[in-house]
Each structure stands twice: as structure tokens, then as C-alpha cells.
C-alpha atoms as a PDB file:
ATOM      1  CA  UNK A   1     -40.236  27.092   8.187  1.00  0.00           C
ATOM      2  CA  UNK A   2     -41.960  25.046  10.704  1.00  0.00           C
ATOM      3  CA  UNK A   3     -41.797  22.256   8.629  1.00  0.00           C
ATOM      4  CA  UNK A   4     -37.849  22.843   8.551  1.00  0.00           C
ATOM      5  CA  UNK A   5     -37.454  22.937  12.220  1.00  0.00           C
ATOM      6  CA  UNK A   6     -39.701  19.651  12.940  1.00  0.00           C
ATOM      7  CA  UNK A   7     -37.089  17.996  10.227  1.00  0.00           C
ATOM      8  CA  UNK A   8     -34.118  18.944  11.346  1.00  0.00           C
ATOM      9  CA  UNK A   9     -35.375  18.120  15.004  1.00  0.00           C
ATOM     10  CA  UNK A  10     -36.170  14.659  14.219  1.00  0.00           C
ATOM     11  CA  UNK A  11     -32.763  14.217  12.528  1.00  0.00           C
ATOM     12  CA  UNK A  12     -30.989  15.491  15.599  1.00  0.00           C
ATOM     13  CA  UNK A  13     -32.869  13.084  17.809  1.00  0.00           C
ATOM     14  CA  UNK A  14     -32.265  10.293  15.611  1.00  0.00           C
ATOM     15  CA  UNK A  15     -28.625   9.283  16.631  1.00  0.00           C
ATOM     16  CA  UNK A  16     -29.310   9.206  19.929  1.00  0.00           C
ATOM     17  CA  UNK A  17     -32.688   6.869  19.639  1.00  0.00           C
ATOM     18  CA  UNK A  18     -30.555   4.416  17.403  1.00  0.00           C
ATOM     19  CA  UNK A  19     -27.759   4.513  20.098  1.00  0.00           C
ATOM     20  CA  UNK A  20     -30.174   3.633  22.922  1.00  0.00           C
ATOM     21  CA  UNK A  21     -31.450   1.074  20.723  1.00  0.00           C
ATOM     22  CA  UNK A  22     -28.346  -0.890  20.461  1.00  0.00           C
ATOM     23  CA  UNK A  23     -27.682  -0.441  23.850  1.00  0.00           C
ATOM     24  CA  UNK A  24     -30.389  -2.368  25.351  1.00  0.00           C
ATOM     25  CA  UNK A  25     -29.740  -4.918  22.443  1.00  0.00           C
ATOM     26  CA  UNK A  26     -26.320  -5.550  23.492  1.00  0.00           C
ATOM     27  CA  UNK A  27     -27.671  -5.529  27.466  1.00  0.00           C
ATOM     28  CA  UNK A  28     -30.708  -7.569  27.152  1.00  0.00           C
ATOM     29  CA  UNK A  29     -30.449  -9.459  23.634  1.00  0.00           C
ATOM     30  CA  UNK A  30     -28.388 -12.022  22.569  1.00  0.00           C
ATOM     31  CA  UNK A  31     -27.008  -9.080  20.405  1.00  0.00           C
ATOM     32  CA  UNK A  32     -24.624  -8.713  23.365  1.00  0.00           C
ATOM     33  CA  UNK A  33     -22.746 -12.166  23.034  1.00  0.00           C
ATOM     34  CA  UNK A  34     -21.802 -11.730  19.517  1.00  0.00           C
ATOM     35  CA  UNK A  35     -18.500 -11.204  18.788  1.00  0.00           C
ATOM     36  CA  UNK A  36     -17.270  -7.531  19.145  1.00  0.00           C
ATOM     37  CA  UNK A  37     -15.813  -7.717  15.371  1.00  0.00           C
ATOM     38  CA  UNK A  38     -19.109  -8.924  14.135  1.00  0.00           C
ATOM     39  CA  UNK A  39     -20.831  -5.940  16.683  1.00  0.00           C
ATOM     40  CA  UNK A  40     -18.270  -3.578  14.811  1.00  0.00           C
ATOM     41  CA  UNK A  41     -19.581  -4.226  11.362  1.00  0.00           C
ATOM     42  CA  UNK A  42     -23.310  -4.146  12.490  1.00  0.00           C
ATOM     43  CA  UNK A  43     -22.762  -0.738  14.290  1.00  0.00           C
ATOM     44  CA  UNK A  44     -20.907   0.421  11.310  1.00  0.00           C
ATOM     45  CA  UNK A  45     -23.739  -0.594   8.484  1.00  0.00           C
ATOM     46  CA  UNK A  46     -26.406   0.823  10.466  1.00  0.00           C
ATOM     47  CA  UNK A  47     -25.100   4.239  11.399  1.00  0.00           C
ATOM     48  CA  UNK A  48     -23.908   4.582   7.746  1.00  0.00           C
ATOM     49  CA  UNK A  49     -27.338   3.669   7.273  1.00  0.00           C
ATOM     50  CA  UNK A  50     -28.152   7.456   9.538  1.00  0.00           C
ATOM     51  CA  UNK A  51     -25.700   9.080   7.859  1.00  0.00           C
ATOM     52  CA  UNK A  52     -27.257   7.921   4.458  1.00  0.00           C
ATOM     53  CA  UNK A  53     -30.940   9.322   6.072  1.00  0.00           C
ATOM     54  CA  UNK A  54     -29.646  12.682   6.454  1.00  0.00           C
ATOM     55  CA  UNK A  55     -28.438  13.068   3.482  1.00  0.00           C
ATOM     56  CA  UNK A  56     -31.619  11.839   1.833  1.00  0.00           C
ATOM     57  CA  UNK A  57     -33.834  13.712   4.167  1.00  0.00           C
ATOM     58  CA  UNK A  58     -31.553  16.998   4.514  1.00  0.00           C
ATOM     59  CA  UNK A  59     -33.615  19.938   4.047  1.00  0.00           C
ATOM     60  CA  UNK A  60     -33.447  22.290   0.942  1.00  0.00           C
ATOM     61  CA  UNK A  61     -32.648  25.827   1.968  1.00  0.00           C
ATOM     62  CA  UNK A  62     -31.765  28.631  -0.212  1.00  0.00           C
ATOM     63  CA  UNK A  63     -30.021  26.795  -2.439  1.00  0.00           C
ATOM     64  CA  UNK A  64     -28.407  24.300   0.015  1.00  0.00           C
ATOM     65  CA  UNK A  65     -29.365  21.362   1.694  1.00  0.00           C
ATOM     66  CA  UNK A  66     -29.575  21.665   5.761  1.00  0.00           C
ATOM     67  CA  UNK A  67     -28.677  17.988   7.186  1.00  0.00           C
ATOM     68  CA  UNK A  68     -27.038  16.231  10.447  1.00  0.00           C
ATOM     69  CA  UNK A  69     -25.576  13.387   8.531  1.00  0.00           C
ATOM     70  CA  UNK A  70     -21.647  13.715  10.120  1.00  0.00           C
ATOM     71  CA  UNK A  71     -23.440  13.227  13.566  1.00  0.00           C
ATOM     72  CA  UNK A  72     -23.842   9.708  12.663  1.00  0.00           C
ATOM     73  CA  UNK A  73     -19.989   8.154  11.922  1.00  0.00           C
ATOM     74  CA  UNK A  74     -19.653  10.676  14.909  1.00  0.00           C
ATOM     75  CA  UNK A  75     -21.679   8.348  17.311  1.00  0.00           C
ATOM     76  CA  UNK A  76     -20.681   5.478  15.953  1.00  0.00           C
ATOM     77  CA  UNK A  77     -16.805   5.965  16.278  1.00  0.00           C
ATOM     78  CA  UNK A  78     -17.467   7.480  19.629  1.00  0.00           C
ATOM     79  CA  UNK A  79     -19.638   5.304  21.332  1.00  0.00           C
ATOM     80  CA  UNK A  80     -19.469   1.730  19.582  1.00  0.00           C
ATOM     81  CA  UNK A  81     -15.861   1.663  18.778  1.00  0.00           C
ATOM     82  CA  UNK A  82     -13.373   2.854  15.737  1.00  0.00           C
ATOM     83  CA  UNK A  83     -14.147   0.334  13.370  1.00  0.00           C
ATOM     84  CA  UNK A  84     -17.545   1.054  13.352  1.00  0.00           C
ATOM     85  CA  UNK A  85     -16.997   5.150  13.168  1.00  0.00           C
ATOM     86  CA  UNK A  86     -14.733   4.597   9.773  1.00  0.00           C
ATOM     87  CA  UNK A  87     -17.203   1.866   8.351  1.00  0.00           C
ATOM     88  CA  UNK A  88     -20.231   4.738   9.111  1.00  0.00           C
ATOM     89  CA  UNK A  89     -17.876   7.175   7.702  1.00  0.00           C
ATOM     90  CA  UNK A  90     -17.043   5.441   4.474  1.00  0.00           C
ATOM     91  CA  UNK A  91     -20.637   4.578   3.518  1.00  0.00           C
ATOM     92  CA  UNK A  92     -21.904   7.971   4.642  1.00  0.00           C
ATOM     93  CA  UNK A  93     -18.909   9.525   2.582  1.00  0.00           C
ATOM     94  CA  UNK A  94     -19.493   7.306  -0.273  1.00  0.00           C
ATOM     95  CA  UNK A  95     -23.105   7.823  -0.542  1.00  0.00           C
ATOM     96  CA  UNK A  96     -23.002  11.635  -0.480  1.00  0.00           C
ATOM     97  CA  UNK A  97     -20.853  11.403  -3.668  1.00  0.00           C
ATOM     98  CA  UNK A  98     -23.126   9.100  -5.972  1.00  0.00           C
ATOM     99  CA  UNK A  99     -26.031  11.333  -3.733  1.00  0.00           C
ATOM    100  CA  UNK A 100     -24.897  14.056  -6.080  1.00  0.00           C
ATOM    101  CA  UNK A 101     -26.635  12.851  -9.053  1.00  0.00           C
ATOM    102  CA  UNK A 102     -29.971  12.550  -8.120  1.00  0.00           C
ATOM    103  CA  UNK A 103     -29.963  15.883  -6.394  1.00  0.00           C
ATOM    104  CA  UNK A 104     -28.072  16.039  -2.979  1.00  0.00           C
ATOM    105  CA  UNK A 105     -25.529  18.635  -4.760  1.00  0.00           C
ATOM    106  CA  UNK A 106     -22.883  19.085  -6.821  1.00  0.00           C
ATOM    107  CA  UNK A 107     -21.499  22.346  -5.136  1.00  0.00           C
ATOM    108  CA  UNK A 108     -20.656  20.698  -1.565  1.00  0.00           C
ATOM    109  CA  UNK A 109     -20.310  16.963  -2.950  1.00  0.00           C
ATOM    110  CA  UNK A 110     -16.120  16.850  -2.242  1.00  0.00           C
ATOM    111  CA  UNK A 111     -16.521  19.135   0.902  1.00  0.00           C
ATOM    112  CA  UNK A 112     -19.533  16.818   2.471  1.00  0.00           C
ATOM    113  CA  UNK A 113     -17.942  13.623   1.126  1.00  0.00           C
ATOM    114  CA  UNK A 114     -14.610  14.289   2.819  1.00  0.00           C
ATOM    115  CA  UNK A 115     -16.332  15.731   6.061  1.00  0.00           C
ATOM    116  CA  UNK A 116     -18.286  12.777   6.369  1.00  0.00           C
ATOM    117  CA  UNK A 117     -15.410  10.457   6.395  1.00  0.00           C
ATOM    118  CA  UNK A 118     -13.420  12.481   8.037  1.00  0.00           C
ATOM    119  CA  UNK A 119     -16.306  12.534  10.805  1.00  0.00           C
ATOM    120  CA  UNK A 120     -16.011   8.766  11.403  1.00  0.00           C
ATOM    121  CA  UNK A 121     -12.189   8.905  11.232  1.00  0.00           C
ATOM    122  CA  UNK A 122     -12.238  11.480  13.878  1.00  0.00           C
ATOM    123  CA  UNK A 123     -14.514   9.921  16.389  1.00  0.00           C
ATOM    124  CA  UNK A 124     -12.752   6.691  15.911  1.00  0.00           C
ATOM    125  CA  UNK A 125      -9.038   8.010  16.476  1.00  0.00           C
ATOM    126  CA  UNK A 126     -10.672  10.212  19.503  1.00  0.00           C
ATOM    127  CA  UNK A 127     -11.778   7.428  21.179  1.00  0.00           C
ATOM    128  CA  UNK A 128      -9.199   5.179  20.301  1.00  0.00           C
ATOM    129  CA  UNK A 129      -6.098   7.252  21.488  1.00  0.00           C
ATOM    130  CA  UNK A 130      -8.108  10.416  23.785  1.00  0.00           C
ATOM    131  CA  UNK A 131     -11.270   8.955  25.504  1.00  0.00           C
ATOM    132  CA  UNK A 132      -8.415   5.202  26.045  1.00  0.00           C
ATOM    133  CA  UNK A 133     -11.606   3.618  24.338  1.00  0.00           C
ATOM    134  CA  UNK A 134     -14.286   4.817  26.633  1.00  0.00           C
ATOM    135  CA  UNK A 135     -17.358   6.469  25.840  1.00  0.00           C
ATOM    136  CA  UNK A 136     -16.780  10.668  26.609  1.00  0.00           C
ATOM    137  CA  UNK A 137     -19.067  12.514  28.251  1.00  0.00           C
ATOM    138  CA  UNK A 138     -21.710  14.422  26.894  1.00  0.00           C
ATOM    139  CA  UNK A 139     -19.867  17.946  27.262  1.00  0.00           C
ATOM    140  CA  UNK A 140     -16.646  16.079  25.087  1.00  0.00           C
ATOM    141  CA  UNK A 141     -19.715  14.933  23.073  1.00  0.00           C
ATOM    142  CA  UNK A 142     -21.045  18.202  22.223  1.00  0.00           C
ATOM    143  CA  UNK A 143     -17.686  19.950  22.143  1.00  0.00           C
ATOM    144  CA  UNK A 144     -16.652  17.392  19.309  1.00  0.00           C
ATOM    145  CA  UNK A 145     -20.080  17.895  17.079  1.00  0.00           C
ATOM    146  CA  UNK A 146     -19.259  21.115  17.100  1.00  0.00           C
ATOM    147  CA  UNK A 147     -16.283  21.351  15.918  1.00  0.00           C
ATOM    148  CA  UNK A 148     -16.195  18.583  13.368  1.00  0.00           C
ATOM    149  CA  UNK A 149     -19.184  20.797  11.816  1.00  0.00           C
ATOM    150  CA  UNK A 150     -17.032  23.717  11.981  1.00  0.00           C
ATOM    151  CA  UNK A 151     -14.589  22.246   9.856  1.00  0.00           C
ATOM    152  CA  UNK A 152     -16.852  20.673   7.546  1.00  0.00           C
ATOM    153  CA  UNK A 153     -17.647  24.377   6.681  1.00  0.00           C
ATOM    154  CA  UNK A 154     -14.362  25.172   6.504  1.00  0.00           C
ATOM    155  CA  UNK A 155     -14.249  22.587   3.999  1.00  0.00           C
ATOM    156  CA  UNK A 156     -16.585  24.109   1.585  1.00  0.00           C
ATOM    157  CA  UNK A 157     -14.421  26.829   1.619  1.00  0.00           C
ATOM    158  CA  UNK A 158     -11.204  25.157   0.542  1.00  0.00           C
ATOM    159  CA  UNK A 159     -12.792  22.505  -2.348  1.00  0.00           C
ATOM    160  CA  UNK A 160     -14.421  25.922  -3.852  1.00  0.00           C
ATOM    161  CA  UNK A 161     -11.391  28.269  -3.880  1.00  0.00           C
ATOM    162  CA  UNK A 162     -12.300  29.362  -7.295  1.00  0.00           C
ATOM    163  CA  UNK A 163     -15.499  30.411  -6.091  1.00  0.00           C
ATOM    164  CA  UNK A 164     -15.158  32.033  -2.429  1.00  0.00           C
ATOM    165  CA  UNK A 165     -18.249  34.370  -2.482  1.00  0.00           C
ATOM    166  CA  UNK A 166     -20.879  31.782  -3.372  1.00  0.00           C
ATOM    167  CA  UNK A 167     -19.150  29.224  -0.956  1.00  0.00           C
ATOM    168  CA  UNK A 168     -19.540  32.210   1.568  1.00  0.00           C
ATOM    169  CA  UNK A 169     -23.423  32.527   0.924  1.00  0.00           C
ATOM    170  CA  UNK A 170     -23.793  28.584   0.819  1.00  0.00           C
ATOM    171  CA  UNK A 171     -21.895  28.563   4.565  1.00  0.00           C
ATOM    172  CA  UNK A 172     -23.960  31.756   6.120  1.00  0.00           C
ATOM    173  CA  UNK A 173     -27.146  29.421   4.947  1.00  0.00           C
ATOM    174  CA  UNK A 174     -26.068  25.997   6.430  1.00  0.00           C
ATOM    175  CA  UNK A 175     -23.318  27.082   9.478  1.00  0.00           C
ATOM    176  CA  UNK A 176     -25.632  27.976  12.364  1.00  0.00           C
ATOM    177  CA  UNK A 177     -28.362  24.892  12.063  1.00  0.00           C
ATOM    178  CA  UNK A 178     -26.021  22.276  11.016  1.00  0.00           C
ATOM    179  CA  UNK A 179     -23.154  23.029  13.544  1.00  0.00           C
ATOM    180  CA  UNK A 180     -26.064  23.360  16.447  1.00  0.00           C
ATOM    181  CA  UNK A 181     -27.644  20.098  15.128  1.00  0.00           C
ATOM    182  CA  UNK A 182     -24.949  18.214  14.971  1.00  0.00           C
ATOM    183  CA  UNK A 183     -23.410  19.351  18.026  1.00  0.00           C
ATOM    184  CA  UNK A 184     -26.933  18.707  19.962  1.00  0.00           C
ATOM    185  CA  UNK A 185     -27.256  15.435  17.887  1.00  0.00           C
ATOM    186  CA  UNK A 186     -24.088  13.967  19.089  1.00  0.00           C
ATOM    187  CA  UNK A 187     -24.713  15.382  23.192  1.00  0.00           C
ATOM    188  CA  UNK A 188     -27.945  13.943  23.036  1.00  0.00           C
ATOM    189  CA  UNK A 189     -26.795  10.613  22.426  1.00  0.00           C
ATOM    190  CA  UNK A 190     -24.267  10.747  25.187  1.00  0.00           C
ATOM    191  CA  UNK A 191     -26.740  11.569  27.468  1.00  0.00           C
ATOM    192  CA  UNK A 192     -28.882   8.913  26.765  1.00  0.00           C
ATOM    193  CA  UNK A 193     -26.268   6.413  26.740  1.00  0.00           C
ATOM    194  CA  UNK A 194     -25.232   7.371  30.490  1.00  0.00           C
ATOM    195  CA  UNK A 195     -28.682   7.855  31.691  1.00  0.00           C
ATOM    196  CA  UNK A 196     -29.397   4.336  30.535  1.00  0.00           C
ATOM    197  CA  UNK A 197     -26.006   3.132  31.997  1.00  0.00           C
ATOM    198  CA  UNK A 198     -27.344   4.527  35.406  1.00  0.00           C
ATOM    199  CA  UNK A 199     -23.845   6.709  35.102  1.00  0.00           C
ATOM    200  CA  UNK A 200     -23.678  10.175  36.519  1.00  0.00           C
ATOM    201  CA  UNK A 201     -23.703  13.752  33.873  1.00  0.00           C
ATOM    202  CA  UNK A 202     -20.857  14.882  36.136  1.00  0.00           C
ATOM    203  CA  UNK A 203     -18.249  12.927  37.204  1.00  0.00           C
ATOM    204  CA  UNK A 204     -15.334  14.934  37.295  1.00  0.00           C
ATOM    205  CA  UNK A 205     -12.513  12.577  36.637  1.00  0.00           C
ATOM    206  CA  UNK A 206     -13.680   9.197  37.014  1.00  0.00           C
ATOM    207  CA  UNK A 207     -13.414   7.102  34.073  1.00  0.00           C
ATOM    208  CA  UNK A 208     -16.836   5.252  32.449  1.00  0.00           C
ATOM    209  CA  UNK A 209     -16.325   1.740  32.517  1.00  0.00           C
ATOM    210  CA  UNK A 210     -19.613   0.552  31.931  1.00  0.00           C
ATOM    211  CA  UNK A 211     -20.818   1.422  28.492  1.00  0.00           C
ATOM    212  CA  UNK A 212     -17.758   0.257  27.309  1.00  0.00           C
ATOM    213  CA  UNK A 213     -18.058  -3.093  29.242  1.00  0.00           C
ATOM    214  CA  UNK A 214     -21.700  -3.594  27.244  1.00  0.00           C
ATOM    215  CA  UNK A 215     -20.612  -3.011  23.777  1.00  0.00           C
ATOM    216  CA  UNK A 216     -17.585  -4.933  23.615  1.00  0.00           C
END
């Protein structure tokens, strides 16, 4: 069980390292005077890179496998721009369905493909035409993991109508760590992000400017 928790922990704080890492690329590297396009599809590749890690490194449980993969296409559509959330989406997505057949799971391969994707759509469009192409905050942050999780487990639900009672016991196993993880995963990088930026946790209305400024 230990083992478990030290997994999953490492997987949730893994977003948020890689996020801090591009950061002071793009700040102090000549990372930061490439063109945002090319930025786009270097964000993209590397946190559908994450995404790929957790579901390679998910954590067999009772028959399912425990993982904080959607947090990835999350971050990356959130805090790097929409291109790069649906490019981290669509390899995370794609990856999870070939994943399948050396071991990742046939039961959840259509529900976790689609939720991945859809995780990277979503955090692009929210920060596209919600956040007016700003970084949220972490709250926002945290509110989003959460729910995009929740849905995912919806999803298991709907691509295994034939089959509700063992969907059920494959949900009761995964719901509580994943959504948490995810939801943690996604704050924690958010927090980072604006405690590197030098902006404050709570700012009320005032719109962040500067994160924005450095990645694009």
C-alpha cells in the first residue's frame, strides 16, 4: 500500500515539476525567443510525453489501474496554450488505446482514451474562451481536475452499458485517488507557476498577465 501511495504521489507532483521546468526555460533560456507555434508543439510532445508516464506507471489495483495521466493535456491546455492541451491530449489519448495491448486494459481503453482527449480539449477551450487565454488560478485549477476526473468516471459508465455492475466496482476502486490526484496534480502546478511568477494565491479579480507574457 505504501508503495501505492509513494507512486501515485510522485505522479501527482510530476505536472507541476515539468511546468516549472518550462517556465524558467522560457524566462531564462533561449527557449523563450522561439516562436510561440514552435513553443506549442514542444509543450504539446512533452506533456503527451506525462500523460504517456501515467499510463505506463499507473498503479494496478484490484483489477484496475490507478493513474493521473488526464492531469497532463490538463496543464498543458491550461497553462501553455490550446494547441499544446489538444496535441497532449491526442498522444495521451492515442497511446492509452495501443496501451491496451500490452496490458494498460481493455475494460476502460474507450472510456480513458476519450477522457484523455477530451482532457486536453477541455483545458484548451477553457482557456481559450473562459480564462481570455490566461493562466487560472489554482482554485479554477483544482476545481477543473476535479471535475474532468469526475467525468472520466462517468465515462466508464457509459462505454460499458452492457456491463453496469462491474463498471460500478472498477469506479468505487479508481474514483476517490484518481479524482483527488488529478485534482491536486493540476492545483499544484498552478501554484507553482504563480509562486515562480512572484504573483499573489489571492487576487480577487485581477487578471494574470505575466505567465502568459513568458510563454507566448
Amino acid at each position: 500500500m505504501k508503495t501505492t501511495e509513494i507512486k501515485m504521489a510522485l505522479m501527482t507532483l510530476l505536472p507541476a515539476v515539468v511546468s516549472l521546468s518550462f517556465y524558467l526555460l522560457a524566462k531564462y533560456t533561449a527557449f523563450g525567443k522561439l516562436k510561440n507555434a514552435w513553443k506549442q508543439v514542444i509543450y504539446g510532445l512533452a506533456f503527451g510525453g506525462l500523460a504517456i508516464l501515467g499510463t505506463e506507471f499507473g498503479v494496478p489495483v484490484s483489477g484496475a489501474t490507478l493513474n493521473v495521466r488526464d492531469a497532463a493535456p490538463l496543464c498543458a491546455g491550461l497553462f501553455f496554450g490550446a494547441p499544446a492541451g489538444v496535441i497532449a491530449g491526442i498522444i495521451g489519448g492515442t497511446e492509452r488505446w495501443f496501451a491496451a495491448l500490452w496490458g494498460a486494459g481493455y475494460y476502460t481503453r474507450v472510456a480513458c482514451t476519450i477522457g484523455t482527449i477530451f482532457a486536453g480539449l477541455f483545458g484548451a477551450w477553457l482557456r481559450r474562451w473562459l480564462f481570455d487565454d490566461k493562466k487560472p488560478s489554482w482554485f479554477y485549477a483544482l476545481a477543473i481536475g476535479l471535475v474532468t476526473e469526475v467525468l472520466h468516471m462517468l465515462l466508464i459508465y457509459v462505454t460499458n452499458m452492457d456491463d453496469v455492475a462491474n463498471a460500478y466496482k472498477v469506479v468505487q476502486v479508481c474514483y476517490v485517488p484518481m479524482i483527488a490526484c488529478v485534482g491536486l496534480a493540476v492545483m499544484l502546478a498552478a501554484l507553482v507557476l504563480a509562486v515562480a511568477s512572484g504573483e499573489p494565491l489571492f487576487h480577487g479579480k485581477r487578471k494574470q498577465r505575466k505567465i502568459a507574457q513568458t510563454f507566448q
